[in-house]
Every structure is written in structure tokens, then in C-alpha cells.
PDB file of N, CA and C in Angstrom:
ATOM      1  N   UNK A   1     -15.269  -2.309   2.730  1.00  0.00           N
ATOM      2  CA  UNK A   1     -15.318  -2.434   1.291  1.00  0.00           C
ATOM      3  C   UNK A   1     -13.903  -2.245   0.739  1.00  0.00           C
ATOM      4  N   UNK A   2     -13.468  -3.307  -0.091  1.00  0.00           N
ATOM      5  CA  UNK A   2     -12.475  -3.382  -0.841  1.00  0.00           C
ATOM      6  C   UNK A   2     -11.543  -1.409  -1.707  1.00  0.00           C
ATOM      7  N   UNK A   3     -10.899  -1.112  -1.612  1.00  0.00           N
ATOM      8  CA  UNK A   3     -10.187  -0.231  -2.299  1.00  0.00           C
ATOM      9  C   UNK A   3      -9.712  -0.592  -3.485  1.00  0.00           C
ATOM     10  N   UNK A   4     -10.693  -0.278  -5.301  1.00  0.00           N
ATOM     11  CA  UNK A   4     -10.077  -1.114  -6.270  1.00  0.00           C
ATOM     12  C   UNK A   4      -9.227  -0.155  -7.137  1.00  0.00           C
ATOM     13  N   UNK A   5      -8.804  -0.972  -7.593  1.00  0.00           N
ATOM     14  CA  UNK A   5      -7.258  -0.308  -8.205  1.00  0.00           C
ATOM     15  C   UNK A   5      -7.406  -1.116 -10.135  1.00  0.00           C
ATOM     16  N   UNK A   6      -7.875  -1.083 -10.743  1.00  0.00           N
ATOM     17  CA  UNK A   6      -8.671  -0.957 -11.928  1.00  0.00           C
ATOM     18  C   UNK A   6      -7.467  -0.910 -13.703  1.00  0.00           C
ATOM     19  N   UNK A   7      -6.442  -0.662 -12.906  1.00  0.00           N
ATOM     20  CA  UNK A   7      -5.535  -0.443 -14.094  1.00  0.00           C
ATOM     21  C   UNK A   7      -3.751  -0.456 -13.936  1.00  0.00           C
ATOM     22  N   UNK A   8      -3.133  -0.930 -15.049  1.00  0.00           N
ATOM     23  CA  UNK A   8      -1.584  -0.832 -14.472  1.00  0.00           C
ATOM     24  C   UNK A   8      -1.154   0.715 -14.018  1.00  0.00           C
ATOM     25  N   UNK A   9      -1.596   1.642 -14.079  1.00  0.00           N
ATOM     26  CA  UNK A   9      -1.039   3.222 -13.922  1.00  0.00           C
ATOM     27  C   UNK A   9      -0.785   2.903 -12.161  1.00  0.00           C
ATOM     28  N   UNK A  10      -0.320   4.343 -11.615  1.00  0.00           N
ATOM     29  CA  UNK A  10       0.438   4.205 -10.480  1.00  0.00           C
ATOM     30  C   UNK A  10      -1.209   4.390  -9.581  1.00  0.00           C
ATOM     31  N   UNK A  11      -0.950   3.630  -8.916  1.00  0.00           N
ATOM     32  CA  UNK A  11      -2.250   3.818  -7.173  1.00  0.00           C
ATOM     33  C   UNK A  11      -1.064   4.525  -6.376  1.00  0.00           C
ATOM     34  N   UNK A  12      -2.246   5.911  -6.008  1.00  0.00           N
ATOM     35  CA  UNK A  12      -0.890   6.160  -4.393  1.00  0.00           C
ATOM     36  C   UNK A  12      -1.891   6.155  -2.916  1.00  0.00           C
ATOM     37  N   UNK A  13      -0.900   5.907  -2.258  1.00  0.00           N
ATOM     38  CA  UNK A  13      -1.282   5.637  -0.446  1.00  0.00           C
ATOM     39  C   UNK A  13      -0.729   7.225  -0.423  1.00  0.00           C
ATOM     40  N   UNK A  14      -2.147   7.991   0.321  1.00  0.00           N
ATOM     41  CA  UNK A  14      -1.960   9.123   0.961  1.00  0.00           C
ATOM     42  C   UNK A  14      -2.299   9.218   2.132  1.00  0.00           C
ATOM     43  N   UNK A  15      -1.540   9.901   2.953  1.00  0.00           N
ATOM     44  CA  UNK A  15      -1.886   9.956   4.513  1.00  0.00           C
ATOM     45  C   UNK A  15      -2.970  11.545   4.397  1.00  0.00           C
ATOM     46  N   UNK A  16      -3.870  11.330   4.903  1.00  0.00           N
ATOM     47  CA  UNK A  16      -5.014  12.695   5.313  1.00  0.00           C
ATOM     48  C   UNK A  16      -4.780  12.918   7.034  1.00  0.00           C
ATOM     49  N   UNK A  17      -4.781  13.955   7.306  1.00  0.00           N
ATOM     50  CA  UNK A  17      -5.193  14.072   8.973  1.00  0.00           C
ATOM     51  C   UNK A  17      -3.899  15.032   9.590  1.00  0.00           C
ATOM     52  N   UNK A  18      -2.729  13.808   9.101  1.00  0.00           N
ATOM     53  CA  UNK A  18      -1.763  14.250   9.676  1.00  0.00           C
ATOM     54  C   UNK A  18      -0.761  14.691   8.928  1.00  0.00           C
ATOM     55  N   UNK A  19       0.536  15.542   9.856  1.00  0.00           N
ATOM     56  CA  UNK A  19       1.736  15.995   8.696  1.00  0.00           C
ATOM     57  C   UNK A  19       2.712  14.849   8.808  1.00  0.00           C
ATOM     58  N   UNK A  20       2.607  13.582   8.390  1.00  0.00           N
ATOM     59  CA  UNK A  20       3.408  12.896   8.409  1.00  0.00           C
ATOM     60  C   UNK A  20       4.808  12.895   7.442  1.00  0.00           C
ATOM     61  N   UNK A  21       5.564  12.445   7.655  1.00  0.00           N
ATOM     62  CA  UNK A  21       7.235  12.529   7.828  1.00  0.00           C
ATOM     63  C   UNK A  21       7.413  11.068   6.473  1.00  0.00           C
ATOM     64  N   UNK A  22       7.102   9.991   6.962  1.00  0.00           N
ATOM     65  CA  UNK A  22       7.020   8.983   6.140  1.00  0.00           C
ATOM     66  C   UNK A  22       6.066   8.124   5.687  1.00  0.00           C
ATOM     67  N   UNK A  23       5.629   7.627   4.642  1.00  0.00           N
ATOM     68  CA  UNK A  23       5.086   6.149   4.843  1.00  0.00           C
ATOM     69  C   UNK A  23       5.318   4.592   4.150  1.00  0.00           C
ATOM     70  N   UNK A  24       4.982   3.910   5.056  1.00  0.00           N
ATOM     71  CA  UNK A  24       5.517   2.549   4.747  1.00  0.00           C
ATOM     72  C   UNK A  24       4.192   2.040   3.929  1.00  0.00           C
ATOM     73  N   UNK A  25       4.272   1.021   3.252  1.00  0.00           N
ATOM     74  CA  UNK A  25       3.082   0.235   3.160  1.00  0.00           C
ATOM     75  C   UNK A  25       2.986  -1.147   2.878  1.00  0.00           C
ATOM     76  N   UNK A  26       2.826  -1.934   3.544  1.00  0.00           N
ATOM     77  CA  UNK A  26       3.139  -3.995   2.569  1.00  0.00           C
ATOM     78  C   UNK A  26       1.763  -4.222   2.293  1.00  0.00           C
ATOM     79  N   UNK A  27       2.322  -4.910   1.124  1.00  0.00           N
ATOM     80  CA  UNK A  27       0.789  -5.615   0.631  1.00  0.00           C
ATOM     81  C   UNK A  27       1.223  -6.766   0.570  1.00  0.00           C
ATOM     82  N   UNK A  28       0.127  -7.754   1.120  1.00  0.00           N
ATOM     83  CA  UNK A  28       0.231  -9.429   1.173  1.00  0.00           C
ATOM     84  C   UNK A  28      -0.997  -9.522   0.627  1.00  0.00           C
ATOM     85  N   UNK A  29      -0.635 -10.695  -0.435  1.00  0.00           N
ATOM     86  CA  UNK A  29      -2.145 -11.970  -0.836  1.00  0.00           C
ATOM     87  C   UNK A  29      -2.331 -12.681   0.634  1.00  0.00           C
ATOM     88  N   UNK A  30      -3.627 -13.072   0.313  1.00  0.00           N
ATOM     89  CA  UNK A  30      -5.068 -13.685   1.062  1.00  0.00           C
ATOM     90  C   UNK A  30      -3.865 -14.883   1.928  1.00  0.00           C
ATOM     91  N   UNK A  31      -2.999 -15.301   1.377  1.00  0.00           N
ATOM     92  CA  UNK A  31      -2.527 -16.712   2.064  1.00  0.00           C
ATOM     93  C   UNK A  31      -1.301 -15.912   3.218  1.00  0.00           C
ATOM     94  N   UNK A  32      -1.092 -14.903   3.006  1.00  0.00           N
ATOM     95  CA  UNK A  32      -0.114 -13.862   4.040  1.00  0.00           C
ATOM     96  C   UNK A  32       1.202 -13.356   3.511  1.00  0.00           C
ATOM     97  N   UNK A  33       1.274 -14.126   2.316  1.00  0.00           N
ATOM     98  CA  UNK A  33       2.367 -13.650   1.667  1.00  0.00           C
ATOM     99  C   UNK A  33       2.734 -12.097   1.182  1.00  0.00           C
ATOM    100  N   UNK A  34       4.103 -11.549   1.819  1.00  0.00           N
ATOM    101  CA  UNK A  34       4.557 -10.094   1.431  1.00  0.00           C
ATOM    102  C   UNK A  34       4.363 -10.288   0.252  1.00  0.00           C
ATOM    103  N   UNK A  35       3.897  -9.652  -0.664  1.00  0.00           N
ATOM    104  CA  UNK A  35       3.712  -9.248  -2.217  1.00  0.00           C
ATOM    105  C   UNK A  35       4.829  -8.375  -3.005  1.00  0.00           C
ATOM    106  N   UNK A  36       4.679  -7.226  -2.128  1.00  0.00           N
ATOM    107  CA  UNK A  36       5.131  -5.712  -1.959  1.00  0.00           C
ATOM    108  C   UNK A  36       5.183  -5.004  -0.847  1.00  0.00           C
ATOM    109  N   UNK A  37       6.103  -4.169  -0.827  1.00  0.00           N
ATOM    110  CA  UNK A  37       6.375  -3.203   0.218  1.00  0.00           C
ATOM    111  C   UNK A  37       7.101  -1.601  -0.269  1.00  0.00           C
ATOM    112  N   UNK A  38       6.653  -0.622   0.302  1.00  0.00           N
ATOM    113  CA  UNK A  38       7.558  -0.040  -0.333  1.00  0.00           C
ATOM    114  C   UNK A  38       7.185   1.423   1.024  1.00  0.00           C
ATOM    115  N   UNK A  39       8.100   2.577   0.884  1.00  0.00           N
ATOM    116  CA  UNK A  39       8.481   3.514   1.503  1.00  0.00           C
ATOM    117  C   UNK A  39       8.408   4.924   0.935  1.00  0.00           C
ATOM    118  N   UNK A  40       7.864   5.868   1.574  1.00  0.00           N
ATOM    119  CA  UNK A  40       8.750   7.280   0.600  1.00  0.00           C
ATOM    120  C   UNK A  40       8.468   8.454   2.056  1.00  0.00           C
ATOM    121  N   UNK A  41       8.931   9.506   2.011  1.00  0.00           N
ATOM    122  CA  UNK A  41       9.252  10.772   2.483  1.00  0.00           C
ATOM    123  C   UNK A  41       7.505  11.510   1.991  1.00  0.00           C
ATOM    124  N   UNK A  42       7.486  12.033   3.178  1.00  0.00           N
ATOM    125  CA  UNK A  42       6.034  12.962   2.845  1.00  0.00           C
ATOM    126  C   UNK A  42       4.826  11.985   3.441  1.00  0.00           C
ATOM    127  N   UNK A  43       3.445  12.205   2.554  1.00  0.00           N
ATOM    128  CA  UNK A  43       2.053  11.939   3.025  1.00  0.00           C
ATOM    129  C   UNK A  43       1.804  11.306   1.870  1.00  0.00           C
ATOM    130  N   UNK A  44       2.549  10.923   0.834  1.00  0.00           N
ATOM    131  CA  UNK A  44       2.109   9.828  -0.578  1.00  0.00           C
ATOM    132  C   UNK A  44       2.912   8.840  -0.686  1.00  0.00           C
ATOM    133  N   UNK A  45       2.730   7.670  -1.297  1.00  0.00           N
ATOM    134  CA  UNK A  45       3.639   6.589  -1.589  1.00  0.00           C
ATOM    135  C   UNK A  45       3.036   6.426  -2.825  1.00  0.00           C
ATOM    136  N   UNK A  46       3.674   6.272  -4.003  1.00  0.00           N
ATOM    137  CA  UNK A  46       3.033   5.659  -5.322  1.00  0.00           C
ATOM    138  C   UNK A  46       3.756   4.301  -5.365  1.00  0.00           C
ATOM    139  N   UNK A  47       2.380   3.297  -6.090  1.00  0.00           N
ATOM    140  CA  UNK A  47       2.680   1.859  -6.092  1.00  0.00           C
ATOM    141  C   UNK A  47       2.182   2.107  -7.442  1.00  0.00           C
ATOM    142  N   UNK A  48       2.786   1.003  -8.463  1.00  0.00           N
ATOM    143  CA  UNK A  48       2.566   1.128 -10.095  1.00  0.00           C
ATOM    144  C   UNK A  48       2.097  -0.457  -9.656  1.00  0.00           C
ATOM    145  N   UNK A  49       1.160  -1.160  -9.091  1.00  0.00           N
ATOM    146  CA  UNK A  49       1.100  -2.426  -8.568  1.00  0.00           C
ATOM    147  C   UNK A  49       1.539  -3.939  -9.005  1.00  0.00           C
ATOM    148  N   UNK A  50       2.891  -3.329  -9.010  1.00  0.00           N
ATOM    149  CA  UNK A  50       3.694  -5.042  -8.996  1.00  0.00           C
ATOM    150  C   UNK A  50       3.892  -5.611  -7.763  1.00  0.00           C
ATOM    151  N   UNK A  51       4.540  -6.642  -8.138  1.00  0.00           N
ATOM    152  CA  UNK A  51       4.973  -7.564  -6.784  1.00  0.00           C
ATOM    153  C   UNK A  51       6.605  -6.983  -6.401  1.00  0.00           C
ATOM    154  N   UNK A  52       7.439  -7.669  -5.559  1.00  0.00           N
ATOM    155  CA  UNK A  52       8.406  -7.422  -5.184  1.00  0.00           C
ATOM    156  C   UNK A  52       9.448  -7.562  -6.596  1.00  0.00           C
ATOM    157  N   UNK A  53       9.448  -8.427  -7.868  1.00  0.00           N
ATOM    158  CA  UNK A  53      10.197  -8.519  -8.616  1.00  0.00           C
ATOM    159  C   UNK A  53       9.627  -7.763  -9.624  1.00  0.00           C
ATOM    160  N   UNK A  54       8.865  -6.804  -9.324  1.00  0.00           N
ATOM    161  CA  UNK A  54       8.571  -5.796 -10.506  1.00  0.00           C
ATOM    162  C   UNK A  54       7.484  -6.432 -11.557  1.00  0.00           C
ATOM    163  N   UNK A  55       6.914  -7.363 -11.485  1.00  0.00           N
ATOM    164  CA  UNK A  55       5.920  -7.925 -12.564  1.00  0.00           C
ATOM    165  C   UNK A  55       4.301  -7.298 -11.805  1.00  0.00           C
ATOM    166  N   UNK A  56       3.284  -7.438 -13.097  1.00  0.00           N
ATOM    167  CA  UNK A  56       2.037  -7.061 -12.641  1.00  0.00           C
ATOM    168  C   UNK A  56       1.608  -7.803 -11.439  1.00  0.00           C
ATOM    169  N   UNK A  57       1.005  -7.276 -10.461  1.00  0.00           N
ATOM    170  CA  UNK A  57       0.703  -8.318  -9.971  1.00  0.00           C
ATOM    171  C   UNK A  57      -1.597  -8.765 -10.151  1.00  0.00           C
ATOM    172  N   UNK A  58      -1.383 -10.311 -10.163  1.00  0.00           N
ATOM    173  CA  UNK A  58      -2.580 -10.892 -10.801  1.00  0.00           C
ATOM    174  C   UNK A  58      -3.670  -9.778 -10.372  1.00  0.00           C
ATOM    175  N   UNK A  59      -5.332 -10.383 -10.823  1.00  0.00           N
ATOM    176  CA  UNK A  59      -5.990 -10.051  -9.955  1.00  0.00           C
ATOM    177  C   UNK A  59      -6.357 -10.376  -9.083  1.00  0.00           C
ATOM    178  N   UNK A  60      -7.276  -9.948  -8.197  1.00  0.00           N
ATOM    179  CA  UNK A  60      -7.151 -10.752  -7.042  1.00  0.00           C
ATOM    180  C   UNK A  60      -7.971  -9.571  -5.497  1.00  0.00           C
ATOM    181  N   UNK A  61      -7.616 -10.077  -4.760  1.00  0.00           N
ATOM    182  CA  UNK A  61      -7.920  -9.132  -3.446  1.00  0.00           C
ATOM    183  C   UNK A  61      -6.607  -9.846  -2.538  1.00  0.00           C
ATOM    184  N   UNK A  62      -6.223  -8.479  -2.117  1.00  0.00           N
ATOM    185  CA  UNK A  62      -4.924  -8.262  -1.271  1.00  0.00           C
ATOM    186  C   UNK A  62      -5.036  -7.095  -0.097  1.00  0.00           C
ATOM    187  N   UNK A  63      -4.499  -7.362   0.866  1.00  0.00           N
ATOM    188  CA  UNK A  63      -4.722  -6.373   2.278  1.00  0.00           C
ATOM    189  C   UNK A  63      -3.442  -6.321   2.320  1.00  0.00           C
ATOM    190  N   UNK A  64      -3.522  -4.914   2.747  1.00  0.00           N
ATOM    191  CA  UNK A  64      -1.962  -4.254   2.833  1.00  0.00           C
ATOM    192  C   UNK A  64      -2.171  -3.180   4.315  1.00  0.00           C
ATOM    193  N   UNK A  65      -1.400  -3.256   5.109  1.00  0.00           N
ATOM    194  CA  UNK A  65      -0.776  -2.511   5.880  1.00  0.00           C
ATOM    195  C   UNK A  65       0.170  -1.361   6.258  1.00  0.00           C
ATOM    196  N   UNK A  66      -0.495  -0.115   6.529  1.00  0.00           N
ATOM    197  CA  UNK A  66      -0.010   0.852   6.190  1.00  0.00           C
ATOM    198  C   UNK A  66       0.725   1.741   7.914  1.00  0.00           C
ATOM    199  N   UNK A  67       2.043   2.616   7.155  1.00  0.00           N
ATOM    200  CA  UNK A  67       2.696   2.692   9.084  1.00  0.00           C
ATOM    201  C   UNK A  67       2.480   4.382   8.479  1.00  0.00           C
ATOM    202  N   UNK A  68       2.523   5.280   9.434  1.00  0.00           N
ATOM    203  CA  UNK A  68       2.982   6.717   9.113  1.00  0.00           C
ATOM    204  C   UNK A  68       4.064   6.834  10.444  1.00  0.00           C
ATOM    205  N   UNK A  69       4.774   7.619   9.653  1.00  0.00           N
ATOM    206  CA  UNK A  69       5.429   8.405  10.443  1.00  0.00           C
ATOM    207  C   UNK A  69       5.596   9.649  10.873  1.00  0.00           C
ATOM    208  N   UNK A  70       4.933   9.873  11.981  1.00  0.00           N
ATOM    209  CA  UNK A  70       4.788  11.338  12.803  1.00  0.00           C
ATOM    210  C   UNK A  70       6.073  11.979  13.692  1.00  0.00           C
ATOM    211  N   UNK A  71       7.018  12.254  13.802  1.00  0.00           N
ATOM    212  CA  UNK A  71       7.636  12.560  14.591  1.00  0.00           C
ATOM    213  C   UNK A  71       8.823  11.510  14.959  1.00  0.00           C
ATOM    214  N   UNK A  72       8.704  10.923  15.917  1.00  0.00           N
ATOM    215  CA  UNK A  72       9.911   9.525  16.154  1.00  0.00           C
ATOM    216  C   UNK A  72       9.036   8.855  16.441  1.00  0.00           C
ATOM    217  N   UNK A  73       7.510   8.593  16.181  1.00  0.00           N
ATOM    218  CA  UNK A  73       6.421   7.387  16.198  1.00  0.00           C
ATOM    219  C   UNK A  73       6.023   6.974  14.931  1.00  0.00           C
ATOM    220  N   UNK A  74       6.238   5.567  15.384  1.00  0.00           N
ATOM    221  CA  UNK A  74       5.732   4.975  14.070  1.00  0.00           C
ATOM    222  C   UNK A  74       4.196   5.043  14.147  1.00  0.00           C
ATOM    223  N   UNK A  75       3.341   4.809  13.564  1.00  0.00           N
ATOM    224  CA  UNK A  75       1.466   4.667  13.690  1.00  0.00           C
ATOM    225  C   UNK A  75       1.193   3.579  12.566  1.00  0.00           C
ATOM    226  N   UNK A  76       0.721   2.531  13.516  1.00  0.00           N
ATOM    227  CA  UNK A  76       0.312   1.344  12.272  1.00  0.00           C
ATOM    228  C   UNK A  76      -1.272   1.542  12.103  1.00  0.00           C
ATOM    229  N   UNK A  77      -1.090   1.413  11.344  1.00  0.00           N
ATOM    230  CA  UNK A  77      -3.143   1.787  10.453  1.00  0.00           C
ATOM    231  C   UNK A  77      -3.699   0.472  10.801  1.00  0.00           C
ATOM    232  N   UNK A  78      -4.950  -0.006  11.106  1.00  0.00           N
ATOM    233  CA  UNK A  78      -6.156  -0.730  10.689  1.00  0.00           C
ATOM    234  C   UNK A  78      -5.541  -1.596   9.244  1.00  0.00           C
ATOM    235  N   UNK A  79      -5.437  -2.590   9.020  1.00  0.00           N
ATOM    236  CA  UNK A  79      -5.400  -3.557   7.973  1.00  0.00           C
ATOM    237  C   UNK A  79      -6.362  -3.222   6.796  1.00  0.00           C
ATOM    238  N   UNK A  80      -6.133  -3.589   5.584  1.00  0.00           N
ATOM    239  CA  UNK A  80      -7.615  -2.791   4.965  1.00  0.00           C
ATOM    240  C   UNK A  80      -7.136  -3.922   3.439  1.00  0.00           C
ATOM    241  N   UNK A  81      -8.884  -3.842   2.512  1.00  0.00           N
ATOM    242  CA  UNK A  81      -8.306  -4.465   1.775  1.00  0.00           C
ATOM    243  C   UNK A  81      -8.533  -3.796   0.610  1.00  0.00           C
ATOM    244  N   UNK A  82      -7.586  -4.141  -0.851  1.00  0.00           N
ATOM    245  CA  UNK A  82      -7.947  -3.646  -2.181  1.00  0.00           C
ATOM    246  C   UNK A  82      -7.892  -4.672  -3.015  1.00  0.00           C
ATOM    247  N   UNK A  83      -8.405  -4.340  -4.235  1.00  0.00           N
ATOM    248  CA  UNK A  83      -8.772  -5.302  -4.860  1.00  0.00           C
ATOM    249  C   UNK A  83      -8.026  -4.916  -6.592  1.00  0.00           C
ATOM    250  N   UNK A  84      -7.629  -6.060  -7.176  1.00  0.00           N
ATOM    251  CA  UNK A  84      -6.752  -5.643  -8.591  1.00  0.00           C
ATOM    252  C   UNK A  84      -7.562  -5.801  -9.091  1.00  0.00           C
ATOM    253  N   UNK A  85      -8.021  -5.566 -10.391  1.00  0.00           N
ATOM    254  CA  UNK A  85      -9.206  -5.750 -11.150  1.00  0.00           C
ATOM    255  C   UNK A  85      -8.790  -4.796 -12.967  1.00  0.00           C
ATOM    256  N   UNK A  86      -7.993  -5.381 -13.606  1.00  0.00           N
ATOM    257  CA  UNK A  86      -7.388  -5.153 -14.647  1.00  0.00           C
ATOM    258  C   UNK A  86      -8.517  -5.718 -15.962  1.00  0.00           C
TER     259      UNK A  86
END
């Protein structure tokens, strides 16, 4: 089931489980296109959900890919999808 994201305010990617170090996250539309990507220090990443040039991005359903960083391992997550819905 889709992860929906309902409004322009910030969505954040949190890591649960582990004490991770970093995380990455890209989001691509349905056709594979990078959308967004972005990085931060810790177990949160906040996305205010634009695209790469900073504009809203549409609605729609988009799967994004998420890495943590544990130690000097990267860990790529399961693919997953969310959905914009403004």
C-alpha cells in the first residue's frame, strides 16, 4: 500500500530499527525518472516534496528508494511506493 503524503508541508524518511549514521533517498515517477534525491546525517531526512528544481511536485504515485547507513555499509531498502495527493 502506497505511503500518502497529502500536503505541501515537509514528509520525513525515518529509519526505525537501527542507529543509522546516514540516509539517502531518490524518488522516481512511474516512467523511472529521478524526480528527487536527497541526503542528511542521523535516522530522518525531510523532503518538503519537490522535484530536483525545487517546484511542487504533481500528483501522482512515485517509488522511491531508500539506502541507510550503518557503519561503512551502505543498506538498500525494498523499493516502496507513495503517493502525492494535494
Amino acid at each position: 500500500m502506497p505511503n500518502p503524503v497529502r500536503d505541501v508541508h515537509t514528509t520525513r524518511f525515518i529509519v526505525l530499527g537501527v542507529e543509522a549514521e546516514t540516509v539517502r533517498v531518490e524518488v522516481y515517477d512511474l516512467s523511472g525518472r529521478l524526480v528527487w534525491k536527497g541526503e542528511a546525517e542521523g535516522q530522518e531526512l525531510p523532503w518538503h516534496t519537490e522535484d530536483l528544481t525545487g517546484l511542487p511536485l504533481a500528483n501522482g504515485v512515485y517509488l522511491y528508494l531508500a539506502y541507510v547507513k550503518v557503519g561503512d555499509q551502505w543498506i538498500k531498502l525494498e523499493p516502496q511506493k507513495l503517493v502525492i495527493l494535494r
